[in-house]
Protein backbone atom coordinates (compact mmCIF):
# COMPACT_ATOMS: atom_id res chain seq x y z
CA UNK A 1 97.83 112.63 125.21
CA UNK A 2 96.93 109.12 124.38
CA UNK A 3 93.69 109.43 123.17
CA UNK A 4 95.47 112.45 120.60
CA UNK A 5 98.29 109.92 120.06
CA UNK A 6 95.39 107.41 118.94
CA UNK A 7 93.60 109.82 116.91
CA UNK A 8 96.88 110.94 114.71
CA UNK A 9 97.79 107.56 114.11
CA UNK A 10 94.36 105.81 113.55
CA UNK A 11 92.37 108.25 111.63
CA UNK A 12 94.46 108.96 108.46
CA UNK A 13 93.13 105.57 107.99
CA UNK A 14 89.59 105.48 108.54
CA UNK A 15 89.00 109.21 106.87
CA UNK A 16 90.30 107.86 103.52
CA UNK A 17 88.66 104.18 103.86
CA UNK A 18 85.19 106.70 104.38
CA UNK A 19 86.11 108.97 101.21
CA UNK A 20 87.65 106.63 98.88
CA UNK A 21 84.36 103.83 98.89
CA UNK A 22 82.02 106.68 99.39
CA UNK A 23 80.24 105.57 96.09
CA UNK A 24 81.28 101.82 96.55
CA UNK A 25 78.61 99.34 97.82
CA UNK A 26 81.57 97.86 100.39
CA UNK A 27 80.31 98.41 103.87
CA UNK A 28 82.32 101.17 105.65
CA UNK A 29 81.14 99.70 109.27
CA UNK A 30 81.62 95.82 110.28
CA UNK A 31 77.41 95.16 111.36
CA UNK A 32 78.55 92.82 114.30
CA UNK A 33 80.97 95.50 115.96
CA UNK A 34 80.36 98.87 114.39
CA UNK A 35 84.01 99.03 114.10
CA UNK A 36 85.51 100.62 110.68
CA UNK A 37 86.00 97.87 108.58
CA UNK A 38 89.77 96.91 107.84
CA UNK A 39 91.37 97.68 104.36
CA UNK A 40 92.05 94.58 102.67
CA UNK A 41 94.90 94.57 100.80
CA UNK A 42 95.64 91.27 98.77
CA UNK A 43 99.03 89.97 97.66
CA UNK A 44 98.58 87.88 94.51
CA UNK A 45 100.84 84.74 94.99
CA UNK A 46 102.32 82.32 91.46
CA UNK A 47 104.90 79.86 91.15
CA UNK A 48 108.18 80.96 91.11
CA UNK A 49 107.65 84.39 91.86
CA UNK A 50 110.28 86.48 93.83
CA UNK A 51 109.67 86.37 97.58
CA UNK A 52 110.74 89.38 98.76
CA UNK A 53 108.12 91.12 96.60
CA UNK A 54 105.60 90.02 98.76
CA UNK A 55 107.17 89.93 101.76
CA UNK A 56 109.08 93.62 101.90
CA UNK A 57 105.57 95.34 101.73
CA UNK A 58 103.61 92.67 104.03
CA UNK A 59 106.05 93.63 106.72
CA UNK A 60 105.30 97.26 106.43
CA UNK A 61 101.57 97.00 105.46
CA UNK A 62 100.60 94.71 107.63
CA UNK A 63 101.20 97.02 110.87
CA UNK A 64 98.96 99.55 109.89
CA UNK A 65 95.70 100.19 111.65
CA UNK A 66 92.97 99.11 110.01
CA UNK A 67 94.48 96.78 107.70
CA UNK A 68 94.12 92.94 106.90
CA UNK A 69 96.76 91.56 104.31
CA UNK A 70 95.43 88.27 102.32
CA UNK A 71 97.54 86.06 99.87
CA UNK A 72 95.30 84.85 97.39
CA UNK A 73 96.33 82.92 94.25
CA UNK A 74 94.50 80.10 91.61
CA UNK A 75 94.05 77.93 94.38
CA UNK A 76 94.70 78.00 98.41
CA UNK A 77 97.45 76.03 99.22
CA UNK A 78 101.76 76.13 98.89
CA UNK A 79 103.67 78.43 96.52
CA UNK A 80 107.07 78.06 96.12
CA UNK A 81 109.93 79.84 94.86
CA UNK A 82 112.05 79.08 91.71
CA UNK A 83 114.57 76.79 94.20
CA UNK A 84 112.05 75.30 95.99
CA UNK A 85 113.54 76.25 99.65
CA UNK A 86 110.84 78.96 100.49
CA UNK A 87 106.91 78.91 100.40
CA UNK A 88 104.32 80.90 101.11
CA UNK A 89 100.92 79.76 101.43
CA UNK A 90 97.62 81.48 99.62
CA UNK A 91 94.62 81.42 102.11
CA UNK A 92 91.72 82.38 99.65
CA UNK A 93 91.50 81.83 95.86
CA UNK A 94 91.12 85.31 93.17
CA UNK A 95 87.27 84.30 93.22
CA UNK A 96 87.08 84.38 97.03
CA UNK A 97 88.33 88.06 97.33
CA UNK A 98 87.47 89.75 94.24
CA UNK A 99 87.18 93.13 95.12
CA UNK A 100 90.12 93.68 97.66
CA UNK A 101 91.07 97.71 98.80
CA UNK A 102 94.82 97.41 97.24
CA UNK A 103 96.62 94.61 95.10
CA UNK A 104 100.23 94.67 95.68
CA UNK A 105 101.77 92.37 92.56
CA UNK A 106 104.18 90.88 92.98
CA UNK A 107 107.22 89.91 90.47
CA UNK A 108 109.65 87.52 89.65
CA UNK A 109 110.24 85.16 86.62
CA UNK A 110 107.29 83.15 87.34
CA UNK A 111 105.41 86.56 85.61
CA UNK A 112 106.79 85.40 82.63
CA UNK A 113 104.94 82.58 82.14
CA UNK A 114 101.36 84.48 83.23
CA UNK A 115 101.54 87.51 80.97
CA UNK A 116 98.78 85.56 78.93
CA UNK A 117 97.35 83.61 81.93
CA UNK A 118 93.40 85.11 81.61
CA UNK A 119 92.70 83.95 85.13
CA UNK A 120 94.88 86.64 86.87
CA UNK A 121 94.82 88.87 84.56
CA UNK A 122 91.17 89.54 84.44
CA UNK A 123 91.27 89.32 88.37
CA UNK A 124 93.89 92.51 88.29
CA UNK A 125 91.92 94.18 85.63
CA UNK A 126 88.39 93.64 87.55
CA UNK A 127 89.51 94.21 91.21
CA UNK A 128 91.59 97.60 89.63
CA UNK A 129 87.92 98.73 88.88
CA UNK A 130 86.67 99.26 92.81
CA UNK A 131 90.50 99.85 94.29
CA UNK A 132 91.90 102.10 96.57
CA UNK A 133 95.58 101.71 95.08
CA UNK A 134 96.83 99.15 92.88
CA UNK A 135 100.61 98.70 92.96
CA UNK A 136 103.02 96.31 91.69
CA UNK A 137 107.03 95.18 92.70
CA UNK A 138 109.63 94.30 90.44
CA UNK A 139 108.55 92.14 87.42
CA UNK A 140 104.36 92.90 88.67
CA UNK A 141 104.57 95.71 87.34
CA UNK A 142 104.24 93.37 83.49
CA UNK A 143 101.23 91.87 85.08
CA UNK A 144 99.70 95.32 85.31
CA UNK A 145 100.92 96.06 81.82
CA UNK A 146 99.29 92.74 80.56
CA UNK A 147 96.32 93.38 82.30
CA UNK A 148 95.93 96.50 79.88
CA UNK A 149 96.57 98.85 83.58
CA UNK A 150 99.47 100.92 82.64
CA UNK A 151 98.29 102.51 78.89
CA UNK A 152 99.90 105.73 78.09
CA UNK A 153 101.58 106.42 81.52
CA UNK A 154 104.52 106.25 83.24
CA UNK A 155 105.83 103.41 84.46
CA UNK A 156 108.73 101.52 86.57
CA UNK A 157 109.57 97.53 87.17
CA UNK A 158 113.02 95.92 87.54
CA UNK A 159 115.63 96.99 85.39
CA UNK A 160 116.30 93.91 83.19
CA UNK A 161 112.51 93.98 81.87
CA UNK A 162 112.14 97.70 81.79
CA UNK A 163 111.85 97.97 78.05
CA UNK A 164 108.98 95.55 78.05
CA UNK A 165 107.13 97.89 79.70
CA UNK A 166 106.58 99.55 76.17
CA UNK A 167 104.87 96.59 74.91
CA UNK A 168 101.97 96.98 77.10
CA UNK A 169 101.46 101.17 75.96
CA UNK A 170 103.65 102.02 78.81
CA UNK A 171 106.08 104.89 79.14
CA UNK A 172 109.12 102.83 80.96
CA UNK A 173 111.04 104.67 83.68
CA UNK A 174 114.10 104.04 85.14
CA UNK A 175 112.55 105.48 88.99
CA UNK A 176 112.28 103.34 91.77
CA UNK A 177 108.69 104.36 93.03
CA UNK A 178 106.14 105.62 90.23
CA UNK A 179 103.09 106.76 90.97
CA UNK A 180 99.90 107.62 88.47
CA UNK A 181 96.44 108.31 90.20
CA UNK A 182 96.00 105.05 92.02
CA UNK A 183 98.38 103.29 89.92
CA UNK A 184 101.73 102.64 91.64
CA UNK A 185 104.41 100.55 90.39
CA UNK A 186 108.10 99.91 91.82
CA UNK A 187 111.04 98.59 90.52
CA UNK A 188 113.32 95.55 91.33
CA UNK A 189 112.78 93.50 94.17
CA UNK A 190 113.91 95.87 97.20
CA UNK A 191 112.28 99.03 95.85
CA UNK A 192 108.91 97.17 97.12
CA UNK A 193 109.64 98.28 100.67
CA UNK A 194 109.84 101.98 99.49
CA UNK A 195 106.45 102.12 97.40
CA UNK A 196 105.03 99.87 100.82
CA UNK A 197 105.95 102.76 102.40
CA UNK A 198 104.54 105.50 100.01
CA UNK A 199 101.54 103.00 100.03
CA UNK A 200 101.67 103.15 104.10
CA UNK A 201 101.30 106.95 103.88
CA UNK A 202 98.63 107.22 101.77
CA UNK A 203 96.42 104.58 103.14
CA UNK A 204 96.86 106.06 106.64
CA UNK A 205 99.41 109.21 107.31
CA UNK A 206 103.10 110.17 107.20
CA UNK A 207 103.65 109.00 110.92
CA UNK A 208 101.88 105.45 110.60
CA UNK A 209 104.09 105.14 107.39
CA UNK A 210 107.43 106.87 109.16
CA UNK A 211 106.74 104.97 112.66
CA UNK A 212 106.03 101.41 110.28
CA UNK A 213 109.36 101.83 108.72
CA UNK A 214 111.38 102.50 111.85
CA UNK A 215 109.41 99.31 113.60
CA UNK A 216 111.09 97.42 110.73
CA UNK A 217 114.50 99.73 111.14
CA UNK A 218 114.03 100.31 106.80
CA UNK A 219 117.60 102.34 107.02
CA UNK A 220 119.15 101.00 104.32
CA UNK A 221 123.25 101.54 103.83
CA UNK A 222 124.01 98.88 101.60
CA UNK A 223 127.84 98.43 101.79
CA UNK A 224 128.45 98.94 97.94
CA UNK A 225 126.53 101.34 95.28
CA UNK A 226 125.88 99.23 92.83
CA UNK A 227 122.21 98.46 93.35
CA UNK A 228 121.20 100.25 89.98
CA UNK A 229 122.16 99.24 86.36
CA UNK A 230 123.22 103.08 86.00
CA UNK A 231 125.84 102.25 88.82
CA UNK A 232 127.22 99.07 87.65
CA UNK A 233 130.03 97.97 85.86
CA UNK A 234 128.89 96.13 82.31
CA UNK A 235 130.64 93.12 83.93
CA UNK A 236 128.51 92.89 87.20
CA UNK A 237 125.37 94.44 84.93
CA UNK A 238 126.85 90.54 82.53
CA UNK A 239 127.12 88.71 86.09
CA UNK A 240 123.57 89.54 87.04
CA UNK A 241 121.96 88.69 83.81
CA UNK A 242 123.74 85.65 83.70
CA UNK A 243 122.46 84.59 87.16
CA UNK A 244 118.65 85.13 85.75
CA UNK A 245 119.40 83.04 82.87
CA UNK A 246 120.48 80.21 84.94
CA UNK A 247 117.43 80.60 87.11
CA UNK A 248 115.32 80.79 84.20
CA UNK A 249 116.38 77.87 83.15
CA UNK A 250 115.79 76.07 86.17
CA UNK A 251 112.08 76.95 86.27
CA UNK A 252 112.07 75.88 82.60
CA UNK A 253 113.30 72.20 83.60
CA UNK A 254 116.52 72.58 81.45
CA UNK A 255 119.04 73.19 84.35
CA UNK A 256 119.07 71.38 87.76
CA UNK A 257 119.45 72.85 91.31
């Protein structure tokens, strides 16, 4: 029963590391163990991005078998959010993983500022080339666009730069998960943990994904239904937008802490 157990959970992951870089010249065996080698999926970290983009999916990717999750961003080293009370820390630079098995982009307003930054864009564009899946969270999502990724397909980010979307070719969509071929973007913020999910099932099977969201008890019953524009009142839809503007304007240096 254990060894089946193993089997079910383990080799949804292997079988589509094997088909999916059939043609790639990645090694499908680690030489020193003659182990499968572990999906790398890297997390591209910025200034001022929105934590919880990154760290939603990490918690649910990170558990599956087979699977090594890797911050990378310009430089190893600190990145911190817009209030500078939270950082996460990149351990290898874009040019020291360049060809990672998933991206996962991440969002917040620090995308703003990078939606002409060459550096990561041409990192997205050239590591989307040998990818498994390349997936985005919130305000990422624009990265992808930027990147030239999303082109005459559907699309999703976070709800106050949806219509941007359209700017970069992209037929915006007011779903929380979106998936084209490998392409999969999510909307605001908390919709990360569902397309880490989707992301969980695909890279491995339904029960690594289903037993990875009950390890992290991903039940949510949020106390009010609000949590979409389409379910707000114009004054908390004002309240919201307001709150972005004053955090905008913090990263911008014209508002204090």
């Amino acid at each position: 029963m254990a060894t089946m157990c193993a089997t079910q959970r383990c080799g949804g992951a292997v079988l589509i590391l094997l088909v999916m870089l059939a043609s790639s010249s990645l090694p499908t065996m680690e030489a020193s163990t003659h182990k499968p080698r572990k999906i790398v999926i890297a997390f591209p970290i910025f200034e001022n991005m929105t934590m919880l983009d990154v760290v939603g999916p990490y918690e649910i990717l990170h558990t599956l078998p087979y699977v090594e999750a890797v911050l990378v961003s310009f430089k190893r080293g600190p990145v911190t959010d817009i209030q500078r009370t939270m950082t996460l820390e990149a351990k290898a630079t874009f040019d020291e993983v360049p060809s990672p098995d998933v991206v996962v982009v991440p969002g917040g307003l620090g995308t703003y500022g990078l939606l002409n930054n060459t550096v990561i864009l041409n990192w997205i564009r050239k590591a989307h080339k040998t990818t498994i899946y390349t997936t985005s969270v919130c305000t990422g999502g624009l990265l992808m666009g930027a990147a030239g990724l999303l082109e005459g397909i559907d699309a999703t980010t976070h709800w106050g730069s949806l219509p941007m979307l359209a700017d970069y070719g992209a037929n915006p969509v007011s779903i929380r998960v979106v998936r084209h071929g490998k392409i999969i973007t999510s909307a605001g913020v908390s919709s990360g943990i569902d397309m880490a999910i989707t992301l969980a099932a695909l890279l491995s099977n339904k029960f690594d994904a289903q037993a990875a969201q009950l390890f992290n008890e991903y039940d949510p019953q949020p106390p009010f239904n609000t949590g979409t524009k389409s379910k707000a009142s114009p004054e908390l839809v004002a309240q919201a937008l307001e709150w972005a503007d004053g955090l905008y304007a913090i990263m911008n240096g014209t508002a204090s802490l």
